[in-house]
Each structure stands twice: as structure tokens, then as C-alpha cells.
Protein backbone atom coordinates (compact mmCIF):
# COMPACT_ATOMS: atom_id res chain seq x y z
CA UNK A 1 -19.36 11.09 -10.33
CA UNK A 2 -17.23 9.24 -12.65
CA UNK A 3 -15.37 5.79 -11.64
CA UNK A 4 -12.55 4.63 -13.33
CA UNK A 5 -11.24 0.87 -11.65
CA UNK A 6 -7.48 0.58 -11.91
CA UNK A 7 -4.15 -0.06 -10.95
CA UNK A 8 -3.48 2.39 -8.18
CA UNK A 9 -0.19 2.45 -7.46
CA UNK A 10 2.88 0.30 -7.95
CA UNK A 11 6.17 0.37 -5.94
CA UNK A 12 9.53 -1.43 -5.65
CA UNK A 13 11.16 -0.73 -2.57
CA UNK A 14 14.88 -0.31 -2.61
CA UNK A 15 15.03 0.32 0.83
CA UNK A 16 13.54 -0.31 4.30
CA UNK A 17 12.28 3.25 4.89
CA UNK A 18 8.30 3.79 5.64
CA UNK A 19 7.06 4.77 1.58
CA UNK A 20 4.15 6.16 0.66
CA UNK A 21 3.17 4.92 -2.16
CA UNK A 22 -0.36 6.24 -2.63
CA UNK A 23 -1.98 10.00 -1.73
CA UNK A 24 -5.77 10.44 -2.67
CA UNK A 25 -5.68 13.89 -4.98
CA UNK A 26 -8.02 16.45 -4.25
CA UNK A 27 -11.76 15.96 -5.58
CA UNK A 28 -11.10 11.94 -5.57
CA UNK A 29 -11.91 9.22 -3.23
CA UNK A 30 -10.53 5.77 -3.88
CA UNK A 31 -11.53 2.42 -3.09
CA UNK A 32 -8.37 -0.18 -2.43
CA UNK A 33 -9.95 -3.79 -3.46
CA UNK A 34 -7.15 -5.57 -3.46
CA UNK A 35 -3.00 -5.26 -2.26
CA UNK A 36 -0.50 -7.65 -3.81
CA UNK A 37 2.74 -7.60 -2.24
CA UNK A 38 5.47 -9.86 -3.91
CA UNK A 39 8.69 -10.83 -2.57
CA UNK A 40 11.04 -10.72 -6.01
CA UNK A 41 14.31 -12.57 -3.95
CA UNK A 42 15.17 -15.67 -2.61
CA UNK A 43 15.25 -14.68 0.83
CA UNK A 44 11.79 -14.29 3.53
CA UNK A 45 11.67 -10.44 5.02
CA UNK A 46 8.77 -8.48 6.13
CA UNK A 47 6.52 -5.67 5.17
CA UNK A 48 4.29 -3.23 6.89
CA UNK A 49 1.43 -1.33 5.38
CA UNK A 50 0.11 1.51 7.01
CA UNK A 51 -2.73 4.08 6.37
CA UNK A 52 -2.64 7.65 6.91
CA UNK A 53 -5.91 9.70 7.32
CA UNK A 54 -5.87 13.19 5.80
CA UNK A 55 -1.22 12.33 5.59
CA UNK A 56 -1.28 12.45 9.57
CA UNK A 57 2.36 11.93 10.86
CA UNK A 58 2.99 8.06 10.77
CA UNK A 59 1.39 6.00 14.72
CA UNK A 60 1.27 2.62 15.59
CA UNK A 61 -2.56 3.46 15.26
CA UNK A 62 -2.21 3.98 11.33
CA UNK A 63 -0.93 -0.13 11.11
CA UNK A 64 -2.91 -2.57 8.99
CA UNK A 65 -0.32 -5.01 8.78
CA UNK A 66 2.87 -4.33 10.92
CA UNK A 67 5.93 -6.94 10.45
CA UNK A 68 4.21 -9.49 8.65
CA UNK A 69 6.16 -12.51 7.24
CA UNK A 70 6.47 -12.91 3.43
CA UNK A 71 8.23 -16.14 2.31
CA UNK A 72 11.20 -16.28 -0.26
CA UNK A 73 9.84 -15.69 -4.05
CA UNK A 74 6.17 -15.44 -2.76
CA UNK A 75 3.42 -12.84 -2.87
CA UNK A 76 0.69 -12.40 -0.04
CA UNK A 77 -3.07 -11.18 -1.10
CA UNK A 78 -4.69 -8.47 0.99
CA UNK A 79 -8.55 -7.83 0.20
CA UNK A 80 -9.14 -4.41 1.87
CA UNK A 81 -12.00 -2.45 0.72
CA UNK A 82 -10.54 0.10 1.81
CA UNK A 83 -12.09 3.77 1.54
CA UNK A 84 -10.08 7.44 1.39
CA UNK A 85 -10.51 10.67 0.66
CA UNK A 86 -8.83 13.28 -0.69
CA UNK A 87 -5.05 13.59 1.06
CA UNK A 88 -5.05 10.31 3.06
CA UNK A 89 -1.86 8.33 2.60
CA UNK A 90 -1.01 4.54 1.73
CA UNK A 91 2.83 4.34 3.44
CA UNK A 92 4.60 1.11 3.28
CA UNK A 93 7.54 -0.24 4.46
CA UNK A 94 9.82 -3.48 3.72
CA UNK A 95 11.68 -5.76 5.79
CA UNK A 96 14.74 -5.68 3.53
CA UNK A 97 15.88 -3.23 0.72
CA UNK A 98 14.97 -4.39 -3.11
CA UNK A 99 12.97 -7.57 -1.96
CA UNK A 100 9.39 -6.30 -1.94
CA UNK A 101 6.79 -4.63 -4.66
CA UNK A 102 3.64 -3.59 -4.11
CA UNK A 103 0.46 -3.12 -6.37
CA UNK A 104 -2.77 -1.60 -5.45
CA UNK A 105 -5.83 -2.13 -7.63
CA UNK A 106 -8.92 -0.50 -7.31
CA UNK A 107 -11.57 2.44 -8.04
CA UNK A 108 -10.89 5.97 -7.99
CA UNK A 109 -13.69 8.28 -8.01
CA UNK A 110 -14.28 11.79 -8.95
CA UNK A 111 -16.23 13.77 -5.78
């Protein structure tokens, strides 16, 4: 089983729909380490980050972070470890529309 450790997905928001922003390919698992979410404007908003198990229909039960706070021009540091499998789903969401980007970084796996 190869590992590569990378930068698993990236997103800008440019609106405050639920996003996914990562689905685990078939024959791959992937480890999230780390979640950066930056707030590019000058004004605080929100974010929620949810995760989807084999891209079930978004619950409150998928929430990892639901309407959290992010100051004005600041970033907030999640360290998940976070393991999924083939077809489970990263969705995100932002407070307000072109204010938030997120970054995943992590391993990806070949099963």
C-alpha cells in the first residue's frame, strides 16, 4: 500500500451553501491531519465542517464543528486525524459568501 502525504483539498467558498470539498476515490483511504480554515475579509462569520460516511445525505449527526466563530482576517487550526474510506464526504459550509478557504493536508493511501 502506497502513501503519498499531501494537500487534500483546497476550497474558497463563494457562497454559504453546505460544499463538499473532499470525496475519498475508490481503492483509497485518507487520513485528514490537519484543517486550516482562513477567513480572507475583514469581517468575523462562521463555518461548519461536516463529515459524511460512505456521502450519506447531510444530519446534524455528520457535524464536527457546526457554527463556529472565525474572527476578521484570522485562520482557526483543526488537528483531526481523521480516517475515511472510499466514498465518504468532507462537506463544508461558510457563514458568509467569499470570506472563508479551506485546506486539508494529509495522507492518502492506496487499499
Amino acid at each position: 500500500m502506497a502513501t503519498s502525504y499531501k494537500t487534500l483539498a483546497q476550497a474558497h467558498l463563494t457562497t454559504t451553501s453546505d460544499t463538499d470539498i473532499l470525496t475519498v476515490a475508490a481503492s483509497k483511504e485518507v487520513i485528514i491531519s490537519t484543517m486550516v480554515i482562513a477567513n480572507i475579509t475583514s469581517t468575523a462569520t462562521t463555518f461548519n465542517v461536516a463529515f459524511r460516511q460512505d456521502g450519506a445525505t447531510l444530519a446534524d449527526k455528520h457535524y464536527i464543528a457546526k457554527e463556529v466563530p472565525i474572527a476578521a482576517n484570522d485562520s482557526t487550526t483543526l488537528t483531526l486525524g481523521m480516517a475515511l474510506e472510499a466514498t465518504d464526504v468532507v462537506t463544508v459550509a461558510a457563514g458568509t459568501g467569499n470570506a472563508l478557504s479551506f485546506n486539508l493536508f494529509g495522507a492518502e493511501i492506496d487499499v
